[in-house]
PDB file of N, CA and C in Angstrom:
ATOM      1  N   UNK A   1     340.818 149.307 -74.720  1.00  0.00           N
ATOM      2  CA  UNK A   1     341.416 148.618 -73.597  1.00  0.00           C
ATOM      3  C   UNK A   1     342.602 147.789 -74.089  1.00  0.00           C
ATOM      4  N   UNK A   2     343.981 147.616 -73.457  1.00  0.00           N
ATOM      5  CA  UNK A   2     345.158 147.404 -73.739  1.00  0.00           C
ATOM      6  C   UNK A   2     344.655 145.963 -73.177  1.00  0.00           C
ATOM      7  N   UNK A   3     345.490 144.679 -74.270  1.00  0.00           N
ATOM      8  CA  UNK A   3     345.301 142.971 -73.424  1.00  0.00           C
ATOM      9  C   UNK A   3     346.310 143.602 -71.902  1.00  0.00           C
ATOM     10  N   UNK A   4     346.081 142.390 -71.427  1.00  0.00           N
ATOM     11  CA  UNK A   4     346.786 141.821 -70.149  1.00  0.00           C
ATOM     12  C   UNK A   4     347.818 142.048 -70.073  1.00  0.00           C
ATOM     13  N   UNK A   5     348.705 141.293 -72.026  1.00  0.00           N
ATOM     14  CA  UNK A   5     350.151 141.068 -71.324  1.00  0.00           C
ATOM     15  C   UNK A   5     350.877 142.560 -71.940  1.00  0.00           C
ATOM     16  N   UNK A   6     349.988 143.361 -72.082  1.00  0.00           N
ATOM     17  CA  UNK A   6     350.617 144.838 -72.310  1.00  0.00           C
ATOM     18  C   UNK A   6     350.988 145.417 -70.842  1.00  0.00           C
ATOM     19  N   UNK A   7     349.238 145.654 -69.896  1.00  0.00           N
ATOM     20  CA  UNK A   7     349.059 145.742 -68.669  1.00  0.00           C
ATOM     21  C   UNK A   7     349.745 145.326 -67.623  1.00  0.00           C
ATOM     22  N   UNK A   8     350.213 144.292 -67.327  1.00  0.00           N
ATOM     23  CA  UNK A   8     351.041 143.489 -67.074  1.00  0.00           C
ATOM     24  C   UNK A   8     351.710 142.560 -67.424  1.00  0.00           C
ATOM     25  N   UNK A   9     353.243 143.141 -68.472  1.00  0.00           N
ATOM     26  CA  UNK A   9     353.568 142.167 -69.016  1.00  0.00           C
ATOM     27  C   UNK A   9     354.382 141.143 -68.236  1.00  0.00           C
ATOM     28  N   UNK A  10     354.983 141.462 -66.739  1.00  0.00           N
ATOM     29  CA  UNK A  10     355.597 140.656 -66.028  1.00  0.00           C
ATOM     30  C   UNK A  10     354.529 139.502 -65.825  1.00  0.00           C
ATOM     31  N   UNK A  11     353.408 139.231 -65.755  1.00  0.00           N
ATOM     32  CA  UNK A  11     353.058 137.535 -65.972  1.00  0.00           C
ATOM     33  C   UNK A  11     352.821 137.472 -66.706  1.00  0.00           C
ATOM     34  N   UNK A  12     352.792 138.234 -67.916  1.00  0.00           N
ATOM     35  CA  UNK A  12     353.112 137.179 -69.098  1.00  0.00           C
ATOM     36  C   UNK A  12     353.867 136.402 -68.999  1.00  0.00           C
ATOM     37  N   UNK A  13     355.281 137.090 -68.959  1.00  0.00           N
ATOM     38  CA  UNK A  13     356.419 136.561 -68.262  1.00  0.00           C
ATOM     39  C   UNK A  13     356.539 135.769 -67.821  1.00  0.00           C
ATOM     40  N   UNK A  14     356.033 135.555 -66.478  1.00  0.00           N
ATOM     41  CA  UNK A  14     356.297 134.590 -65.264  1.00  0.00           C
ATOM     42  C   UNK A  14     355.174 133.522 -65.878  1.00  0.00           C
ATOM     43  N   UNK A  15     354.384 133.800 -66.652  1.00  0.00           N
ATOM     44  CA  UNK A  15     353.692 132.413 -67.411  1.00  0.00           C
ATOM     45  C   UNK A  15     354.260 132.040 -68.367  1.00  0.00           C
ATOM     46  N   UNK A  16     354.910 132.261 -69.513  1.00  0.00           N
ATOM     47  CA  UNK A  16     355.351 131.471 -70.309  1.00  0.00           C
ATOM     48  C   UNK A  16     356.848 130.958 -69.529  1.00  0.00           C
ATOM     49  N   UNK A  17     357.349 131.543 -69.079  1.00  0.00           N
ATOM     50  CA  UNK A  17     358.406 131.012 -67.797  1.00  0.00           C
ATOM     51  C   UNK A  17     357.813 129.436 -67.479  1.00  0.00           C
ATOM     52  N   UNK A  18     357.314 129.288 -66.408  1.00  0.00           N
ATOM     53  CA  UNK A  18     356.283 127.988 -66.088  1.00  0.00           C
ATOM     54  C   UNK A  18     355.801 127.462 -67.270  1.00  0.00           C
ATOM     55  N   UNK A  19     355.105 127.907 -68.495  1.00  0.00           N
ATOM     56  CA  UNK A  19     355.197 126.866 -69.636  1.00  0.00           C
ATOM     57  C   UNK A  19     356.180 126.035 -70.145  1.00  0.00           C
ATOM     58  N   UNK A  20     357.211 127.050 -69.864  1.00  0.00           N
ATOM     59  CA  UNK A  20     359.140 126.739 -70.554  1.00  0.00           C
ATOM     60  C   UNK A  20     359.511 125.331 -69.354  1.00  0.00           C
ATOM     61  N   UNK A  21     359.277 126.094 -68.051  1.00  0.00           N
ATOM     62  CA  UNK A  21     359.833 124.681 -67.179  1.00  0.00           C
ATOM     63  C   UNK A  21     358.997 123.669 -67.394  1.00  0.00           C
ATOM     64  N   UNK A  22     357.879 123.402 -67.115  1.00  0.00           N
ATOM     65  CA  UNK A  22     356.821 122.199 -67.970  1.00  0.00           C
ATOM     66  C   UNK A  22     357.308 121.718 -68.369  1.00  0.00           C
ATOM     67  N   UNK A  23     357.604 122.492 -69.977  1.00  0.00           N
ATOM     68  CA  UNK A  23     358.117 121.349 -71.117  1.00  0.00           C
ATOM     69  C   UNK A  23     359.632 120.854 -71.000  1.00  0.00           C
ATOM     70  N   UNK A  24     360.529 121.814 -69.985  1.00  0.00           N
ATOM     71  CA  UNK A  24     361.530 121.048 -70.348  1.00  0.00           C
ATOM     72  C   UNK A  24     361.869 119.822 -68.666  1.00  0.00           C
ATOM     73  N   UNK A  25     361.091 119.878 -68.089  1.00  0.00           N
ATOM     74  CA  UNK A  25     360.617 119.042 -67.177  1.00  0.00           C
ATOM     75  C   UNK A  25     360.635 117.749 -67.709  1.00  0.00           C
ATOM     76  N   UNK A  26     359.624 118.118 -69.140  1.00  0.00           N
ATOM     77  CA  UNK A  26     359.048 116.530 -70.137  1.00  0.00           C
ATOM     78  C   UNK A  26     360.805 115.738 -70.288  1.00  0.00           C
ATOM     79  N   UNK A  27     361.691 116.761 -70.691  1.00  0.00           N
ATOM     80  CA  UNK A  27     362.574 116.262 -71.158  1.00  0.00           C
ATOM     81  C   UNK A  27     363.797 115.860 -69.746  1.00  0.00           C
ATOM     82  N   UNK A  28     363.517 115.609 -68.522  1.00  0.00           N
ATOM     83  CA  UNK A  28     364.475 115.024 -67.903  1.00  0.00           C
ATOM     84  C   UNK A  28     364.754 113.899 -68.461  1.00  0.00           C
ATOM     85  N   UNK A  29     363.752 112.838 -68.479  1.00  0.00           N
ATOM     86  CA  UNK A  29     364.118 111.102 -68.835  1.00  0.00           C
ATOM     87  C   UNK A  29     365.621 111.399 -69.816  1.00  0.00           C
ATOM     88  N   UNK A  30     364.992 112.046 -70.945  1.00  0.00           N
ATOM     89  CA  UNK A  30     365.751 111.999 -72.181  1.00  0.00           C
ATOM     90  C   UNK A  30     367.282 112.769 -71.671  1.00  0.00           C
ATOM     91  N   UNK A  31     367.643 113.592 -70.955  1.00  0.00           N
ATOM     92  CA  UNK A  31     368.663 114.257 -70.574  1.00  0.00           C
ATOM     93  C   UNK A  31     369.251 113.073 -69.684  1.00  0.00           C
ATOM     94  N   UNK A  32     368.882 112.602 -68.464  1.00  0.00           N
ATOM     95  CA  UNK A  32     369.532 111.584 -67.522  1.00  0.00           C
ATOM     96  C   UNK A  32     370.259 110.424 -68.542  1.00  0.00           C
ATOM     97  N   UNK A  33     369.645 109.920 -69.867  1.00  0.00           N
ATOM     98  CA  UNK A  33     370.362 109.268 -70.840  1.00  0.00           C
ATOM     99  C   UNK A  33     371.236 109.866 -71.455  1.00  0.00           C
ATOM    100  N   UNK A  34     370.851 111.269 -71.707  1.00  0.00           N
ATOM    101  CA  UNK A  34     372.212 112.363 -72.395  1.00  0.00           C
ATOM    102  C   UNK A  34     372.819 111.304 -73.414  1.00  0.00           C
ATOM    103  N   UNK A  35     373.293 112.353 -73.856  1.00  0.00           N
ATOM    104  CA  UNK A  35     374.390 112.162 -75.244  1.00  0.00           C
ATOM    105  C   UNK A  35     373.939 111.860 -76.873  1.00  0.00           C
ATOM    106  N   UNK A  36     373.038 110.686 -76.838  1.00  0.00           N
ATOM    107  CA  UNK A  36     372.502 110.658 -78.274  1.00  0.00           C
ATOM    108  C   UNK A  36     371.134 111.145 -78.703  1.00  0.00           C
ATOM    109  N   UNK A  37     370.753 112.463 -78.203  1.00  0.00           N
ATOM    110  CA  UNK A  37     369.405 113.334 -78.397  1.00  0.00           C
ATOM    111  C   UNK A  37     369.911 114.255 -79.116  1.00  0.00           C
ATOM    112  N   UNK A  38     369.290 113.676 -80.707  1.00  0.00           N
ATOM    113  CA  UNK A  38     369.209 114.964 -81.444  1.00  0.00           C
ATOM    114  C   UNK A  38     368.332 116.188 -80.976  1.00  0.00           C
ATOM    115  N   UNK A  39     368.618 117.056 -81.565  1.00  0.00           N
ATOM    116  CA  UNK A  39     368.282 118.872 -81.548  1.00  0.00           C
ATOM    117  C   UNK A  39     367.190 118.656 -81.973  1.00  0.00           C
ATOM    118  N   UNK A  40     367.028 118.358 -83.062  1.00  0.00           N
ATOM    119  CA  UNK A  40     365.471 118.512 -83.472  1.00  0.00           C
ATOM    120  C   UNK A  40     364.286 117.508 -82.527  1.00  0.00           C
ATOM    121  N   UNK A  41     364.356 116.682 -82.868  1.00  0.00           N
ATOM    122  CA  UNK A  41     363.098 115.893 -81.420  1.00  0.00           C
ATOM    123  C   UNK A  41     363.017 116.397 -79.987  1.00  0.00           C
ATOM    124  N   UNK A  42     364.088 117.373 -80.003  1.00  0.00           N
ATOM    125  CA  UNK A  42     364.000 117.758 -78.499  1.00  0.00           C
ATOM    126  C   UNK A  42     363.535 119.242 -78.286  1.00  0.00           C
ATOM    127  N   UNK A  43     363.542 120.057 -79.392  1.00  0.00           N
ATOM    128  CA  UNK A  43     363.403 121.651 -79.659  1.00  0.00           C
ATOM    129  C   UNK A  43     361.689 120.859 -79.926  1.00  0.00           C
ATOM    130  N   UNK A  44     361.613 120.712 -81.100  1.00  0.00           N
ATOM    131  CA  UNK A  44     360.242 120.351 -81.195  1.00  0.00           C
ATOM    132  C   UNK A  44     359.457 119.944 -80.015  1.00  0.00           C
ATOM    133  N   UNK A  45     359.583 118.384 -79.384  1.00  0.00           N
ATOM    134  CA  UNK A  45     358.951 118.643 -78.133  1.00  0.00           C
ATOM    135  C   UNK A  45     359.307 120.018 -77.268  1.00  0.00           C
ATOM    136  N   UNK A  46     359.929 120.484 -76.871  1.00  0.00           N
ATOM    137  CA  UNK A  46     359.211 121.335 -75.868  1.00  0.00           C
ATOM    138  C   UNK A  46     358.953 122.946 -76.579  1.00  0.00           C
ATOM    139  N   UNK A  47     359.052 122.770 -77.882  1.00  0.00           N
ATOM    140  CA  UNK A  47     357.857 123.836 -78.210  1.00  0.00           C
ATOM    141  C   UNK A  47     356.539 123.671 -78.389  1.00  0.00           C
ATOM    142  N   UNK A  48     356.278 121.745 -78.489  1.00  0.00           N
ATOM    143  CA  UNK A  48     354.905 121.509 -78.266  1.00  0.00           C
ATOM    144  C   UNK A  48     354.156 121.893 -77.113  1.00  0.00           C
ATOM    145  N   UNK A  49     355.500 121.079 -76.191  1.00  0.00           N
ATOM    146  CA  UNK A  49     354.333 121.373 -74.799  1.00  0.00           C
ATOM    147  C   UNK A  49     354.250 122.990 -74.460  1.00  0.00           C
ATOM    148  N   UNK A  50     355.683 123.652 -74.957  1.00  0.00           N
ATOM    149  CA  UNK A  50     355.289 125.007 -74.025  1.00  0.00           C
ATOM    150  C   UNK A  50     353.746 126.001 -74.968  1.00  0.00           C
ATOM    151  N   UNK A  51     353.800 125.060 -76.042  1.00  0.00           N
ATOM    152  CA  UNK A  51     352.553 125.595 -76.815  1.00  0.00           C
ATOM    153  C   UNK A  51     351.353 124.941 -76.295  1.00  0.00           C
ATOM    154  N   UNK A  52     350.839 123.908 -75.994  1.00  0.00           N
ATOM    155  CA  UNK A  52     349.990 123.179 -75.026  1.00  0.00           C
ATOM    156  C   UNK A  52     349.879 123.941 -73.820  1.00  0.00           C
ATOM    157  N   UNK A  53     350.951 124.311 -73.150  1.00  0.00           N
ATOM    158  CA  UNK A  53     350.549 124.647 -71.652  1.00  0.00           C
ATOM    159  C   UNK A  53     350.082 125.970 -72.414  1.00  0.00           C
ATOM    160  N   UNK A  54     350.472 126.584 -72.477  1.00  0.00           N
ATOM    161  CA  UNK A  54     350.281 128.048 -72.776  1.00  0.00           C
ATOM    162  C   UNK A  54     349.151 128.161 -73.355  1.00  0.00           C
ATOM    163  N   UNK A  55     348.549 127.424 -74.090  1.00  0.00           N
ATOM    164  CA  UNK A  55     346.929 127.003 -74.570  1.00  0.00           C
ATOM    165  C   UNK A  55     346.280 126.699 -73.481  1.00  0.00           C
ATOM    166  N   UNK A  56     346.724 126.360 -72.767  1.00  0.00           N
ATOM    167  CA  UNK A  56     345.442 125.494 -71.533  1.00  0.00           C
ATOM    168  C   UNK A  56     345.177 127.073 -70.492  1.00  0.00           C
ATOM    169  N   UNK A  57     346.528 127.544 -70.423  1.00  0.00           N
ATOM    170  CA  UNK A  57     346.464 128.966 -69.441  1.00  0.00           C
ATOM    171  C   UNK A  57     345.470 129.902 -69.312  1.00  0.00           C
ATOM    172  N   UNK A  58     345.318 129.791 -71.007  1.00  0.00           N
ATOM    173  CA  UNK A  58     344.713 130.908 -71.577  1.00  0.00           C
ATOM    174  C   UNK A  58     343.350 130.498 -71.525  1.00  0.00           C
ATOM    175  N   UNK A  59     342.740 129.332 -71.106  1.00  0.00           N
ATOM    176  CA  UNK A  59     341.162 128.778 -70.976  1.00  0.00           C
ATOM    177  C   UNK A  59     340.572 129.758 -69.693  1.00  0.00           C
ATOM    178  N   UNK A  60     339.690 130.094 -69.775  1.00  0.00           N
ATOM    179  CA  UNK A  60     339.014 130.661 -68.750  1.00  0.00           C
ATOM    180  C   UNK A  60     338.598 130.165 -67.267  1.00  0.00           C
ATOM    181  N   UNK A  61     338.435 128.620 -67.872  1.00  0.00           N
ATOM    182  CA  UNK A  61     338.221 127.708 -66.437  1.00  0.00           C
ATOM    183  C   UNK A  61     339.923 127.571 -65.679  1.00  0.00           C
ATOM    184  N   UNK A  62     340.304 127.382 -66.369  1.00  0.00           N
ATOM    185  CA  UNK A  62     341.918 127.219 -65.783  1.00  0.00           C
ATOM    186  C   UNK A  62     342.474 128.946 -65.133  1.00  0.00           C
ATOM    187  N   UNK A  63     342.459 129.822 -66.083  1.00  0.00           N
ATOM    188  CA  UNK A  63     342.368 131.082 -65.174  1.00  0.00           C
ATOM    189  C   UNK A  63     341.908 131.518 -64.477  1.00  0.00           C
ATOM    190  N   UNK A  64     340.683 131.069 -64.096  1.00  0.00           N
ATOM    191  CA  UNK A  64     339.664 131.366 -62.814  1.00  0.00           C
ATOM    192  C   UNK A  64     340.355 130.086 -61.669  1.00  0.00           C
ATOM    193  N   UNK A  65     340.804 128.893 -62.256  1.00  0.00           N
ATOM    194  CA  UNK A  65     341.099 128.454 -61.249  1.00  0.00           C
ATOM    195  C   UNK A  65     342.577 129.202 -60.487  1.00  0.00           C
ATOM    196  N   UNK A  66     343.293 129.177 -61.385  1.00  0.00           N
ATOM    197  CA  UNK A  66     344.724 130.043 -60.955  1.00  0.00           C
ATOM    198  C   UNK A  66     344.686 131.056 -60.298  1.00  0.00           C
ATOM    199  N   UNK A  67     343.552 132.072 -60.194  1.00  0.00           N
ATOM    200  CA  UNK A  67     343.520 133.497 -60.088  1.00  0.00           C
ATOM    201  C   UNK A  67     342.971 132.625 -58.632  1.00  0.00           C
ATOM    202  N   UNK A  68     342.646 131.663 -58.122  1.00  0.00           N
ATOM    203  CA  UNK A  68     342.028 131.240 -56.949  1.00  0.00           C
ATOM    204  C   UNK A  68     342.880 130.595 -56.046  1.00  0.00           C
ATOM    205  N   UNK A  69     343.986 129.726 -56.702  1.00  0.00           N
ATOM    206  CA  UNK A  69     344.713 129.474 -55.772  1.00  0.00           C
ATOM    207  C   UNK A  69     346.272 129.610 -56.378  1.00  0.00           C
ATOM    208  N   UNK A  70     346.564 130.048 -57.304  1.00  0.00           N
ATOM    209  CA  UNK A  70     347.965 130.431 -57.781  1.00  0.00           C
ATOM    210  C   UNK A  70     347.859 132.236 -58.847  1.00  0.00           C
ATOM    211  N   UNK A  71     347.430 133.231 -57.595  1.00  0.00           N
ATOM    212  CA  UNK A  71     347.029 134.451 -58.127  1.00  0.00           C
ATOM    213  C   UNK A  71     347.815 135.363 -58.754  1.00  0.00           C
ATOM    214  N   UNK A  72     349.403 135.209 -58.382  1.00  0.00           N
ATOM    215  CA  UNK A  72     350.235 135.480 -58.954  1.00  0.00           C
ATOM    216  C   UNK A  72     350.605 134.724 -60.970  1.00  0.00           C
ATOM    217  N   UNK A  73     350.163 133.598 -61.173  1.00  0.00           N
ATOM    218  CA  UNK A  73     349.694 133.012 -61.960  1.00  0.00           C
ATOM    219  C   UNK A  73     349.008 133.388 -63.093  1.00  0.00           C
ATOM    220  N   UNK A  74     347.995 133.986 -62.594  1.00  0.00           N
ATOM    221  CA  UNK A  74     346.761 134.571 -63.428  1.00  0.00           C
ATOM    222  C   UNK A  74     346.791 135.306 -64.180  1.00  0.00           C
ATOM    223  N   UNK A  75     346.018 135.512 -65.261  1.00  0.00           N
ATOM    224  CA  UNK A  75     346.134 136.602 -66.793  1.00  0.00           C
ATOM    225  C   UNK A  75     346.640 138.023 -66.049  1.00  0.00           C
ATOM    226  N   UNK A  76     346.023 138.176 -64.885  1.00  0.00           N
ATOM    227  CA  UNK A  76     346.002 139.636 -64.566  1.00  0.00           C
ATOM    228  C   UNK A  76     345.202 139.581 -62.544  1.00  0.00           C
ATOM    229  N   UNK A  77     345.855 140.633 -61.969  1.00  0.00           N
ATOM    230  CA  UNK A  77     345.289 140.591 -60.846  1.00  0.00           C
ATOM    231  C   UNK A  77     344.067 140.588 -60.409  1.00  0.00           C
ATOM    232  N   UNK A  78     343.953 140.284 -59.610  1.00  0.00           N
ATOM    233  CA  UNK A  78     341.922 140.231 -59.144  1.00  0.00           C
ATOM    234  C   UNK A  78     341.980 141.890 -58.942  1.00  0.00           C
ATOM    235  N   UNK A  79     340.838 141.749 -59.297  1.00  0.00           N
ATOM    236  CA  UNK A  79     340.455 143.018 -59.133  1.00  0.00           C
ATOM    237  C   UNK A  79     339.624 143.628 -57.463  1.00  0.00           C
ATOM    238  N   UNK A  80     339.987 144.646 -57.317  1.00  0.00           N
ATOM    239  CA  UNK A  80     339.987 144.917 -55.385  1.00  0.00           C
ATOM    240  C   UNK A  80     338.063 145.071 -55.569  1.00  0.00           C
ATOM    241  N   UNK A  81     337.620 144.176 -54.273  1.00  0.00           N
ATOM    242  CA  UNK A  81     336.314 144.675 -53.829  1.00  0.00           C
ATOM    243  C   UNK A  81     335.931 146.291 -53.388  1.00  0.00           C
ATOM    244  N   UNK A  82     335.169 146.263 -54.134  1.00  0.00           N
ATOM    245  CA  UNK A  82     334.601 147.961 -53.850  1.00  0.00           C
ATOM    246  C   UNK A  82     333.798 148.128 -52.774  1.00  0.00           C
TER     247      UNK A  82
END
């Protein structure tokens, strides 16, 4: 059996997408000050968080919740009642 993001790699996609805005979300404050933000404290944070979110995604309780009310979201589509 092929993972998910073979199967459907468009949410992979569209999830690490939403990890990416997350983290760089973190970084408005620091942008509205602009100008003296080094590269490095700012690459680093948001490869933390997009590594955090992207950890939390991948929890089972959090994917069952997504697949419930953000289904497009989810590792992979629900699967159709038989």
């Amino acid at each position: 059996m092929q993972p998910t993001q073979i199967r459907h790699p468009w949410r992979a996609t569209v999830r690490t997408l939403v990890a990416a805005v997350i983290a760089l979300l973190s970084l408005l404050p620091t942008i509205a000050i602009a100008g003296g933000i080094s590269e490095v404290p700012a690459v680093a944070q948001v490869l933390s968080v997009i590594g955090a979110v992207t950890r939390v995604l991948t929890l089972p309780g959090v994917d069952g919740w997504l697949r419930q009310y953000l289904p497009w979201l989810a590792s992979s589509p629900e699967t159709p009642a038989r």
